[in-house]
Protein backbone atom coordinates (compact mmCIF):
# COMPACT_ATOMS: atom_id res chain seq x y z
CA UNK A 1 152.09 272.00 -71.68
CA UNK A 2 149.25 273.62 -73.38
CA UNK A 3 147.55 274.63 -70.16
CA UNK A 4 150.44 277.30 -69.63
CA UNK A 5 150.68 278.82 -73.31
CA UNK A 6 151.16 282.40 -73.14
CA UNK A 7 152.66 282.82 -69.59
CA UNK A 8 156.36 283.70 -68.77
CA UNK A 9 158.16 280.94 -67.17
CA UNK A 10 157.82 282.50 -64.05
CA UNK A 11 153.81 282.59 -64.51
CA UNK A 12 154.29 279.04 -65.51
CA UNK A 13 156.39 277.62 -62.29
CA UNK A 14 153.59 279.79 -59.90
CA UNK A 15 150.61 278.36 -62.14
CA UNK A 16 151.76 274.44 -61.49
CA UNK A 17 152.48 275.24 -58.02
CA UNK A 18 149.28 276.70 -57.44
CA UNK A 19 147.64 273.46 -58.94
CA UNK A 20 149.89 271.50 -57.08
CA UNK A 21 149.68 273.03 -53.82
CA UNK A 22 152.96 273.28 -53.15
CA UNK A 23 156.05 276.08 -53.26
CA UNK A 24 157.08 277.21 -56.75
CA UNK A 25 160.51 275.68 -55.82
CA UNK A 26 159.34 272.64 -54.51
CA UNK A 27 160.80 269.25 -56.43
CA UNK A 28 157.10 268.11 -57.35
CA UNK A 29 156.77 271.40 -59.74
CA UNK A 30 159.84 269.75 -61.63
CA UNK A 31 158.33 266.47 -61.96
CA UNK A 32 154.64 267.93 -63.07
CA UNK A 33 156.90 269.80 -65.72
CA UNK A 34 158.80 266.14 -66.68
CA UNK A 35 155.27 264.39 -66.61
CA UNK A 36 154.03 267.25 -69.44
CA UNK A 37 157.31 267.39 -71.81
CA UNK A 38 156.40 265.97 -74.69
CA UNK A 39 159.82 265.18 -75.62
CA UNK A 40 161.14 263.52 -72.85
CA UNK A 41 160.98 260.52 -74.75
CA UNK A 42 164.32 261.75 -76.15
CA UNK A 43 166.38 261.22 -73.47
CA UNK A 44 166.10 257.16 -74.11
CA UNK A 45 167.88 258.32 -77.09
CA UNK A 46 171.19 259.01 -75.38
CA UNK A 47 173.78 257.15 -72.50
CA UNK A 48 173.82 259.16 -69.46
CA UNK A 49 176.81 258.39 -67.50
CA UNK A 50 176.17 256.89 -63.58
CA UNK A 51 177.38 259.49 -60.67
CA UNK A 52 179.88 256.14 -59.66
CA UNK A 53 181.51 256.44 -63.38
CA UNK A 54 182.22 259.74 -62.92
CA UNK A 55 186.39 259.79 -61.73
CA UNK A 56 185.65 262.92 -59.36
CA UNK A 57 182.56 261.88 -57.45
CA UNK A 58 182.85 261.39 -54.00
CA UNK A 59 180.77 258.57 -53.01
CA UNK A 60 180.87 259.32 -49.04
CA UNK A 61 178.67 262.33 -50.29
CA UNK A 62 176.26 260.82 -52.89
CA UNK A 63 174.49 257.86 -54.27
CA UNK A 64 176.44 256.50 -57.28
CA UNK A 65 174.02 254.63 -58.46
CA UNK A 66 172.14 257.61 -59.74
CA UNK A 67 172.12 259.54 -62.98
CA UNK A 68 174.48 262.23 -62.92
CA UNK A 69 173.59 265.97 -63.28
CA UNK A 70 174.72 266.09 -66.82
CA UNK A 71 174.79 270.01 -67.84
CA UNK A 72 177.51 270.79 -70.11
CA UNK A 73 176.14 269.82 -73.07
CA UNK A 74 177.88 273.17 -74.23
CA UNK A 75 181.03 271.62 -74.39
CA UNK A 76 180.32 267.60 -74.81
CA UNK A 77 176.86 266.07 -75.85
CA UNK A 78 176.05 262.87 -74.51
CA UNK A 79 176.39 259.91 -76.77
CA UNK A 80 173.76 258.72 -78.70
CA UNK A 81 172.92 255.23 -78.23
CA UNK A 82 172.88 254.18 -81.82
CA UNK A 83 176.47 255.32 -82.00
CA UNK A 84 178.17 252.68 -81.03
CA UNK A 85 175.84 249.90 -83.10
CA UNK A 86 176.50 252.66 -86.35
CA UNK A 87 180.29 252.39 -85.59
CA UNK A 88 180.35 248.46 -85.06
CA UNK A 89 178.65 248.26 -88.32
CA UNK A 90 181.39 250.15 -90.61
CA UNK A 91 184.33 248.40 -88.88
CA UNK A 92 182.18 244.68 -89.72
CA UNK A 93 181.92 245.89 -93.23
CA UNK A 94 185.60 247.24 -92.89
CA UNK A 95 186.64 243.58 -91.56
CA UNK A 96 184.41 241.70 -94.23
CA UNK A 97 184.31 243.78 -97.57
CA UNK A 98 188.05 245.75 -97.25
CA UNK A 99 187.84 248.08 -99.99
CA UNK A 100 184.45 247.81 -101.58
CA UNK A 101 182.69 249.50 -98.60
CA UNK A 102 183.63 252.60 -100.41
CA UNK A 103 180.75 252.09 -102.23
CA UNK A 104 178.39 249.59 -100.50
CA UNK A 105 176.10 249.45 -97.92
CA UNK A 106 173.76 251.91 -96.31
CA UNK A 107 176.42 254.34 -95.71
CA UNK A 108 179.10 253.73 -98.56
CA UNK A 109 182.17 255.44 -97.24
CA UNK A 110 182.72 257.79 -100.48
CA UNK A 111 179.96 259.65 -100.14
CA UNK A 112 178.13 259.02 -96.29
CA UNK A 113 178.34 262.64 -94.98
CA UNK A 114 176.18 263.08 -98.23
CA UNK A 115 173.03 261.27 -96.22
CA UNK A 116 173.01 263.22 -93.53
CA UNK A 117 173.36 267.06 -94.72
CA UNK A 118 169.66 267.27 -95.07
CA UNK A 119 168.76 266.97 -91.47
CA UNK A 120 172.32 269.08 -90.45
CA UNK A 121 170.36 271.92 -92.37
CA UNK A 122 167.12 271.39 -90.82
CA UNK A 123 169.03 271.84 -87.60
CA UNK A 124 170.83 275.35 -88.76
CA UNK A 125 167.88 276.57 -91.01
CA UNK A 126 169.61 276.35 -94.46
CA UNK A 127 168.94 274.54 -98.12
CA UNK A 128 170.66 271.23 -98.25
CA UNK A 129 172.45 272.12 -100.79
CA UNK A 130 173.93 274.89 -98.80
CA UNK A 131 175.59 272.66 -96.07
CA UNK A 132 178.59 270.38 -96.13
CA UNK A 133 179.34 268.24 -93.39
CA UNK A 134 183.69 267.92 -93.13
CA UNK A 135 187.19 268.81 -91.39
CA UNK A 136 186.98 270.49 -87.43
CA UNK A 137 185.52 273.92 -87.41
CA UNK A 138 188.40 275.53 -87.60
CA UNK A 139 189.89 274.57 -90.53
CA UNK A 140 186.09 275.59 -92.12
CA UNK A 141 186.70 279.08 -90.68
CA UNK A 142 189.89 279.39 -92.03
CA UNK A 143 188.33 278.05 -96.02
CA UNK A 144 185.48 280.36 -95.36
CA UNK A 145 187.78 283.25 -94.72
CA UNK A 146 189.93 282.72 -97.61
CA UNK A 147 186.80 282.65 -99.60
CA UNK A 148 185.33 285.43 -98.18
CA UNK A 149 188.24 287.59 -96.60
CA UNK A 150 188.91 290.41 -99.41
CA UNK A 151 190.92 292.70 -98.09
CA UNK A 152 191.64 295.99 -100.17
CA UNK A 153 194.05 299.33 -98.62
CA UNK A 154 190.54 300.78 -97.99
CA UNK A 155 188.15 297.98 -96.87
CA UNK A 156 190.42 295.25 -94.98
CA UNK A 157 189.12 295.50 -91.57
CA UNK A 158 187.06 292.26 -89.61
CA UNK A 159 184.61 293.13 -87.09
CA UNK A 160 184.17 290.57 -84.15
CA UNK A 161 183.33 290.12 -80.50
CA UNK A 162 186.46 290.73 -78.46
CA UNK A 163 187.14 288.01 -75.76
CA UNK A 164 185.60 285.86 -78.83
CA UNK A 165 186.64 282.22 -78.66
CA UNK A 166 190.30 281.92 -78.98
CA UNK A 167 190.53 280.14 -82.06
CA UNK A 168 188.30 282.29 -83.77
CA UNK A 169 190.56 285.21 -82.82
CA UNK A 170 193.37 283.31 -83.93
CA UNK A 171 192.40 282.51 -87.30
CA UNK A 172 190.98 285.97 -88.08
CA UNK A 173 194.61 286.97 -86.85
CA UNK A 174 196.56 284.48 -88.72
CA UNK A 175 194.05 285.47 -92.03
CA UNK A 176 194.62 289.30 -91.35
CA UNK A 177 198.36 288.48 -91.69
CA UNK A 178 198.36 286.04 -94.33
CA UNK A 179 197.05 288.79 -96.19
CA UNK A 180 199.71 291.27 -95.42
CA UNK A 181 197.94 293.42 -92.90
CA UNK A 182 198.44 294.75 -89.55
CA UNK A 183 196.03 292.51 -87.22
CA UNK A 184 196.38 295.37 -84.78
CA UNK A 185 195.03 297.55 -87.29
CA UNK A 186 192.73 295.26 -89.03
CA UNK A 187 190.94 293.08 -86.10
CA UNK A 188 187.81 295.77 -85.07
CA UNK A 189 187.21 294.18 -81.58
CA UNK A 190 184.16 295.10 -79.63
CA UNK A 191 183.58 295.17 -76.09
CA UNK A 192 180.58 295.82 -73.77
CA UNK A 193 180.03 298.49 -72.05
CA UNK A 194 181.83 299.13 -68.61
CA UNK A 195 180.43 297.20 -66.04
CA UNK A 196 178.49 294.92 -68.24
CA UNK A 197 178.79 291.64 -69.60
CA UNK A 198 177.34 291.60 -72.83
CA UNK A 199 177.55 293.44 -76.21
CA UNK A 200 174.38 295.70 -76.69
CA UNK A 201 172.48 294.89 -80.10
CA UNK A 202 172.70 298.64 -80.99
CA UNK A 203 175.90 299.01 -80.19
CA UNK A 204 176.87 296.02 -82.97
CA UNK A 205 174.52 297.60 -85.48
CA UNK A 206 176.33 301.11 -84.71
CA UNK A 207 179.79 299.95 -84.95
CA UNK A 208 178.70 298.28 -88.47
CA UNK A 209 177.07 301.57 -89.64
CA UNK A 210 180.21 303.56 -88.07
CA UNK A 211 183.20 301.30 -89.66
CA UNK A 212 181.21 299.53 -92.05
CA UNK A 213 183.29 300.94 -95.65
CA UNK A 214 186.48 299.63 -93.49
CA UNK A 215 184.84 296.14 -92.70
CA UNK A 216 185.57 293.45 -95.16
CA UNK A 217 183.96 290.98 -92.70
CA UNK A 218 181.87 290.95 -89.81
CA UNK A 219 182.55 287.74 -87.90
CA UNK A 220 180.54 287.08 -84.48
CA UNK A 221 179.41 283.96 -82.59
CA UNK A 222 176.19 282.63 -83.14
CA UNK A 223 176.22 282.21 -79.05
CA UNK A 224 178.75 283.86 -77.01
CA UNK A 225 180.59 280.48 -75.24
CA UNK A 226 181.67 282.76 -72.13
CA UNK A 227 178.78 284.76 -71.41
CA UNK A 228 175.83 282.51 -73.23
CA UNK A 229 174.91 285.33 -74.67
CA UNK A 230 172.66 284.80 -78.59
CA UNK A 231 173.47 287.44 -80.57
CA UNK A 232 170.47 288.78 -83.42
CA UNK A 233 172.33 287.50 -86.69
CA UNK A 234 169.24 288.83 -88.51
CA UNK A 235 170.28 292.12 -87.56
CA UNK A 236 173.31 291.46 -87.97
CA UNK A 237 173.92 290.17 -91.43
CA UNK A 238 170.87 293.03 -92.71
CA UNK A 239 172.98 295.67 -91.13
CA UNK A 240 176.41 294.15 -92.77
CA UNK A 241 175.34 293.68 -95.88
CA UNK A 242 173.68 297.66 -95.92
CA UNK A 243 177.35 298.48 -95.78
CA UNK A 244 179.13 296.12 -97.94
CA UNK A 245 180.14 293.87 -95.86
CA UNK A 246 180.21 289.63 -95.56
CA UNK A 247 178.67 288.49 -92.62
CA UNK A 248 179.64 285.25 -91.04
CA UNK A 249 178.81 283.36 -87.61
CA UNK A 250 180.52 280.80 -85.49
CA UNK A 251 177.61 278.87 -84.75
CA UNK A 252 179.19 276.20 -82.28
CA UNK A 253 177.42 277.23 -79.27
CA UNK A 254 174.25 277.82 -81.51
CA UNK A 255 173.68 274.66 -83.78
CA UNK A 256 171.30 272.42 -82.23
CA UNK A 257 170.94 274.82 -79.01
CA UNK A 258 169.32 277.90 -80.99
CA UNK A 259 166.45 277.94 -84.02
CA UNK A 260 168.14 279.46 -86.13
CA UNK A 261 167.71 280.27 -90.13
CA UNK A 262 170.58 280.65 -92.02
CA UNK A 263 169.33 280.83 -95.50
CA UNK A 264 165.99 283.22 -94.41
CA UNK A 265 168.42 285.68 -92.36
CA UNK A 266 170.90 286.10 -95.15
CA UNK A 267 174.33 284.89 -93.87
CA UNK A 268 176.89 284.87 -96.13
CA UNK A 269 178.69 282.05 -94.84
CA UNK A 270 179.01 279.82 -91.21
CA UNK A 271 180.57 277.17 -89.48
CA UNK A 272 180.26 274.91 -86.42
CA UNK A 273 181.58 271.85 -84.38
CA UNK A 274 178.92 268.78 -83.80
CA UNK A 275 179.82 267.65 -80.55
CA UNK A 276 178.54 270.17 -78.43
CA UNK A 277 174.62 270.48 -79.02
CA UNK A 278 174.85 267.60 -81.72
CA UNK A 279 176.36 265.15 -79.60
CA UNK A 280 178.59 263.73 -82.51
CA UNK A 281 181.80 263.05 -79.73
CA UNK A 282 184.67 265.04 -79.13
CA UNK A 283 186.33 266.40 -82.03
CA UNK A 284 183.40 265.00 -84.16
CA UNK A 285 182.80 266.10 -87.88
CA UNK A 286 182.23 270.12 -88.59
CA UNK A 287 179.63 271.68 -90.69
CA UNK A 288 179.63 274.55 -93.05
CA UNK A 289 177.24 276.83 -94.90
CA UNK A 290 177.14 279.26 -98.04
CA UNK A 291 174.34 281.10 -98.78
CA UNK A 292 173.13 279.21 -102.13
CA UNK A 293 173.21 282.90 -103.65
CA UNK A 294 177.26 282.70 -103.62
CA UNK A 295 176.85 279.14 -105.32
CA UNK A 296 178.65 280.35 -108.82
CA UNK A 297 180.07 283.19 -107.03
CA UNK A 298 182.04 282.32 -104.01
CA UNK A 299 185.06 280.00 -105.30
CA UNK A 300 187.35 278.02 -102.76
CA UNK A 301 191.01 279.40 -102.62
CA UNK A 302 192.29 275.87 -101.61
CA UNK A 303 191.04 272.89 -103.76
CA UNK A 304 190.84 269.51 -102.98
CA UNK A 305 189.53 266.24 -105.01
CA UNK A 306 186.43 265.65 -102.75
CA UNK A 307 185.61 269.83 -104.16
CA UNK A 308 185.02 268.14 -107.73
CA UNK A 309 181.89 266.50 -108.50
CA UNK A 310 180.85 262.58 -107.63
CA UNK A 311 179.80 261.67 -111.15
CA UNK A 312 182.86 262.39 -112.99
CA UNK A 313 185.20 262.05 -109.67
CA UNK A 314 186.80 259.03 -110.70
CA UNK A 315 187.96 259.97 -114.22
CA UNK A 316 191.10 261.13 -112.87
CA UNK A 317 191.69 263.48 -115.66
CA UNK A 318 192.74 266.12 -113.34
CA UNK A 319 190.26 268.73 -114.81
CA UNK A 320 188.82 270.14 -111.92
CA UNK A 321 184.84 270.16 -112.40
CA UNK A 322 184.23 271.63 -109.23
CA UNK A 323 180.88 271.46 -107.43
CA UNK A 324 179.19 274.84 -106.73
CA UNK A 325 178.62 276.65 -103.24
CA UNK A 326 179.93 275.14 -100.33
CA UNK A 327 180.04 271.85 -101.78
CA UNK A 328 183.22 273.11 -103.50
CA UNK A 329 185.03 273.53 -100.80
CA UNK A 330 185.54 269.71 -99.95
CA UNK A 331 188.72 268.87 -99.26
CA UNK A 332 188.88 265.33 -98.62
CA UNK A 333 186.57 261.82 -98.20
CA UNK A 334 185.48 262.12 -94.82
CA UNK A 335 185.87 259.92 -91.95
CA UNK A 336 183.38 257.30 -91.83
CA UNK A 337 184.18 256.68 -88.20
CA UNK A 338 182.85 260.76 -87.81
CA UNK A 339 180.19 260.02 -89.33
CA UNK A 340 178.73 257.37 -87.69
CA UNK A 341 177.93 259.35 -84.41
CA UNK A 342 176.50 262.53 -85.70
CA UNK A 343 173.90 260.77 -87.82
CA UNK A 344 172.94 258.86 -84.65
CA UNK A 345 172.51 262.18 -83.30
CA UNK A 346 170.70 263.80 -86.34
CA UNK A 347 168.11 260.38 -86.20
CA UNK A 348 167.21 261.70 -82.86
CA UNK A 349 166.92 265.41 -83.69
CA UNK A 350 164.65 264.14 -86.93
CA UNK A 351 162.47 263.10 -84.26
CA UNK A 352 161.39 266.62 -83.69
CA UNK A 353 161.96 270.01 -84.61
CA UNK A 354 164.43 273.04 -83.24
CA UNK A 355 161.12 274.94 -83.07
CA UNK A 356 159.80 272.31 -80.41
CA UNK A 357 163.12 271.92 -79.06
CA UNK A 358 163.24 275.85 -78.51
CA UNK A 359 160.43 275.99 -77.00
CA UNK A 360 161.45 273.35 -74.62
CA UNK A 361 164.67 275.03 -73.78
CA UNK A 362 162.85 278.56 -72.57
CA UNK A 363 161.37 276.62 -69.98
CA UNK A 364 164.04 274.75 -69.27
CA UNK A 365 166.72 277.67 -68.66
CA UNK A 366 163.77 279.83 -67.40
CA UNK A 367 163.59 277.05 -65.05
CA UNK A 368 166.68 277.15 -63.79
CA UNK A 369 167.02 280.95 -63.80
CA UNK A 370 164.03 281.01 -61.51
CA UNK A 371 165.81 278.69 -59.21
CA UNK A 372 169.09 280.68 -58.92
CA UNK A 373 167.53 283.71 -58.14
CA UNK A 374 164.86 282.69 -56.07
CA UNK A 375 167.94 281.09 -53.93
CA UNK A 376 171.33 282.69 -54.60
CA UNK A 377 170.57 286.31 -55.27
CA UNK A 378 171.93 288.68 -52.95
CA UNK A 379 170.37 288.94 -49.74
CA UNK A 380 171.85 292.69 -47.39
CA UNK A 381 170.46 290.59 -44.33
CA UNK A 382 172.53 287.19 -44.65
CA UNK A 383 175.62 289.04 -45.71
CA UNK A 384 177.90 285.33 -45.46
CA UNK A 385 175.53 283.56 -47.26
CA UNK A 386 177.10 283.05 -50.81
CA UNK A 387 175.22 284.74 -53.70
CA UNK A 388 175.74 284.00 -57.62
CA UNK A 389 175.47 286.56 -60.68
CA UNK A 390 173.73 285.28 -63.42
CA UNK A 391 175.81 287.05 -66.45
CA UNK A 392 173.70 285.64 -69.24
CA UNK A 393 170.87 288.10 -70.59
CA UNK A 394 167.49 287.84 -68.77
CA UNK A 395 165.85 288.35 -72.53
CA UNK A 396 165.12 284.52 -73.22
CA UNK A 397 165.59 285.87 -76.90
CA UNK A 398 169.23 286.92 -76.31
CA UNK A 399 170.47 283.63 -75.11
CA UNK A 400 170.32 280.35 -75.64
CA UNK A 401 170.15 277.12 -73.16
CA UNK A 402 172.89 277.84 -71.45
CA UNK A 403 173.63 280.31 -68.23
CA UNK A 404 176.44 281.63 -67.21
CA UNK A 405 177.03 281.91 -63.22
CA UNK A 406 179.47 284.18 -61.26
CA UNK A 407 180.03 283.30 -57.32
CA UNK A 408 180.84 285.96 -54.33
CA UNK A 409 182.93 282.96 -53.21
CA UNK A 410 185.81 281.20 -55.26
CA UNK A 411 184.44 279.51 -57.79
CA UNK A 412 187.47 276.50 -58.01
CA UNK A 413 185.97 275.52 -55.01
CA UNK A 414 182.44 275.37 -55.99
CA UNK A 415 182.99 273.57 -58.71
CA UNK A 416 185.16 271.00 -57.17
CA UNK A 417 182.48 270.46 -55.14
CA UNK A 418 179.72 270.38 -56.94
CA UNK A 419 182.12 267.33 -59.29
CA UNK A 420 182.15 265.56 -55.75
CA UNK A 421 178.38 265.20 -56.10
CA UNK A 422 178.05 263.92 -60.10
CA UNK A 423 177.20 267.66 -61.20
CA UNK A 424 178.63 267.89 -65.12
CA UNK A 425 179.15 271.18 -65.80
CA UNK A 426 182.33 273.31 -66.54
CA UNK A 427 184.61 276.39 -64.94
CA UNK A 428 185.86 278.94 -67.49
CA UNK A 429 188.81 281.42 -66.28
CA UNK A 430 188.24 283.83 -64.92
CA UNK A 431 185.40 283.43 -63.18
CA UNK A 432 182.21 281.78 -64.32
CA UNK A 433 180.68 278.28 -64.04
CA UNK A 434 178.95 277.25 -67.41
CA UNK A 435 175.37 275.55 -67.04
CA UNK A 436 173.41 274.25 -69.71
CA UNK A 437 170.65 272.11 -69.67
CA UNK A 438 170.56 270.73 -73.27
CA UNK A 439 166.29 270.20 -74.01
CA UNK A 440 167.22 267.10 -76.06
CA UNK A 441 167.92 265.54 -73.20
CA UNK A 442 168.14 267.12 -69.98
CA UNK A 443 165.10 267.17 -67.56
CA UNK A 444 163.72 269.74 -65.45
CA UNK A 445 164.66 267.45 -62.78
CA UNK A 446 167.86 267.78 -63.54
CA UNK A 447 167.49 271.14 -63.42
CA UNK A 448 166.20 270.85 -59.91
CA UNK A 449 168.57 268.60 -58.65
CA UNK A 450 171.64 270.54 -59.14
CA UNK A 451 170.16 273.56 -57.57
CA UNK A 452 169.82 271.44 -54.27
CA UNK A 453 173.45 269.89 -55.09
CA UNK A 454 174.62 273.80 -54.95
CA UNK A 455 173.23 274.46 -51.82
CA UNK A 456 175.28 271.56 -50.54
CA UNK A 457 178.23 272.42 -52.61
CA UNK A 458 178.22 276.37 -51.22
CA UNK A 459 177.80 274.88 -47.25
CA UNK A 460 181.15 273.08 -48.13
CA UNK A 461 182.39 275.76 -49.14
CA UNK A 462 182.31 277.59 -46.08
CA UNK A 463 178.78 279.52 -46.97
CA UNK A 464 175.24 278.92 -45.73
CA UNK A 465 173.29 276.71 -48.65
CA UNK A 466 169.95 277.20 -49.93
């Protein structure tokens, strides 16, 4: 889309119209946009499920022959297509070889995750020597926080987002304990503002440069999974590290969403899930990064055989010659069966670059932020027509592909309706519906289509549509 570089979204939706002669919000403005995308090819990469397949569609009220609306790649990514052929081929070799596929074959189960770490930190802007692909990212946090987690009488508090994602609460709790601490002393939680939303940059960099000799650890999301908001972990980890501090991110909601660069910004450590944005299936295999600058530094407090290194693995002399960095803190083999999906995914994000795929995703979300608010803002002279509250920043550089939507008008209703009509997307208590149109593979007609399926949804509601 060459033709628009250097406009806004906004400029970008009233240029094409313009050309097109047509409204800004028409449908053909969403296919002009599909027609340009350079990688729309990537959707062939991945199985979209039919609106008929889906077990809440209601098929009175739509045609379930057709593609869903599928928009919550924030909490499931679609599955690659070479999954299933990746996973049929282990379980052959399985069937055939028994044993010896530990060490045979294109992806020899002893060491497989090993093939793929060099794409996974493409993806989150790290060495590869700096990434480890194993366990659920949880179980990372909680080996990263051993590692990391120092806590002294005078330096033992850990700064993070409150409302952050309950199991990162929980395991900064449960590591503020182990340690012998008070978590209601020790957890530093920080809120926004009343009335807003979101956390405030400044106020982050304040609260490091106000607590900072108390703060063993400052732990944030990469993305915010309630509000969508991306926080600046440049800014972050700088600031942190002024003070004295480790810095480490959650970066579920950002790998494979946000460009991000791990190794550039500084981190000291991160982890994240894969089958969000990386569409590895649910409860797919975790990733986890160490700054290489920790490498001889950083030790794990729990070891594991798969910590000590390949070539002298097998000895069995129980002599631990353990791997520096992250590489270390290997537990176990991993499972072959998790691996097989995420490098499907990976072959398709190989294909291009988080730079182009950024780039995509502005439009994308600016896309469908244009829509929302050109429709559902508040309007003083239709006072029963339903409005929605977009709680996500406006700053495209403060958030990543996802929005976050409040309703004047219960949103357990909405959503149920908009499921009725093959819309994908997800409700999180209290109060907001979760939309995110991944730029792997989502389409601005997508986009486009489940802002006309919410005008139908809201007149079932009770509320006048678009």
């Amino acid at each position: 889309m060459e033709q628009f570089d250097g406009l806004t979204p906004s400029e970008t939706f009233q240029r094409a119209s313009a050309s097109l002669g047509c409204s800004p919000t028409s449908a053909e403005v969403a296919s002009f946009l599909d027609k340009h995308d350079k990688l729309s090819h990537l959707r062939e990469n991945f199985l979209l499920p039919k609106i008929a397949d889906l077990p809440p569609s209601d098929l009175s009220l739509v045609d379930g022959g057709k593609d869903c609306m599928y928009l919550v790649g924030n909490s499931l990514g679609l599955q690659p297509k070479l999954a299933r052929r990746y996973l049929e081929e282990e379980l052959e070799k399985w069937a055939k070889e028994g044993v010896h596929g530990h060490t045979r074959g294109s992806r020899p189960w002893a060491w497989a995750e090993n093939n793929i770490e060099e794409v996974m930190a493409d993806v989150v802007g790290a060495k590869p020597g700096e990434v480890a692909l194993m366990n659920g990212l949880t179980v990372n946090l909680h080996l990263l926080l051993l590692a990391f987690y120092k806590p002294s009488a005078a330096r033992h508090k850990i700064l993070l987002e409150d409302k952050a994602f309950p199991s990162d609460h929980f395991a900064v709790q449960s590591q503020i304990s182990l340690r012998g601490f008070d978590p209601k002393e020790s957890m530093l939680l920080l809120s926004p503002h009343a009335g807003e939303d979101t956390l405030r940059t400044e106020d982050i960099l304040d609260a490091i440069e106000r607590e900072g000799d108390s703060i063993a650890v400052v732990m944030f999301s990469g993305v915010q999974y309630y509000t969508g908001q991306l926080f600046n972990m440049a800014a972050i980890a700088e600031a942190g590290h002024k003070k004295g501090c480790y810095v480490g991110f959650d970066c579920a909601h950002a790998a494979g969403n946000a460009e991000m660069k791990l190794h550039d910004w500084g981190v000291d450590f991160a982890c994240w899930c894969s089958y969000k944005y990386l569409n590895s299936g649910a409860g797919g295999l975790a990733g986890a990064f160490i700054h290489e600058r920790h490498k001889e530094s950083i030790k794990p407090a729990l070891m594991g055989w798969w910590g000590h290194n390949l070539e002298t693995r097998f000895q069995m002399n129980n002599v631990m010659d353990l791997q520096g960095g992250v590489s270390g803190f290997r537990l176990s083999n991993q499972p072959i069966l998790l691996v097989c999906p995420l490098q499907a995914s990976l072959e398709v994000f190989k294909k291009t670059s988080m730079k182009a795929l950024r780039r995509k995703s502005l439009l994308l979300t600016g896309y469908l932020e244009f829509l929302i608010r050109h429709h559902y803002t508040e309007d003083p002279s239709r006072p029963h027509k339903p409005h929605v509250r977009i709680i996500t920043p406006s700053d495209p550089e403060q958030r990543g592909c996802q929005l976050s939507l409040c309703f004047s008008i219960h949103i357990g209703k909405v959503f149920q309706e908009l499921e009725k009509r093959g819309v994908c997307c997800d409700m999180r208590e209290p109060s907001v519906l979760r939309v995110a149109p991944a730029p792997i593979y989502n389409s601005f007609t997508d986009v486009h289509r489940f802002v006309e399926t919410l005008g139908a949804a809201l007149t079932a509601c009770g509320g006048d549509g678009l």
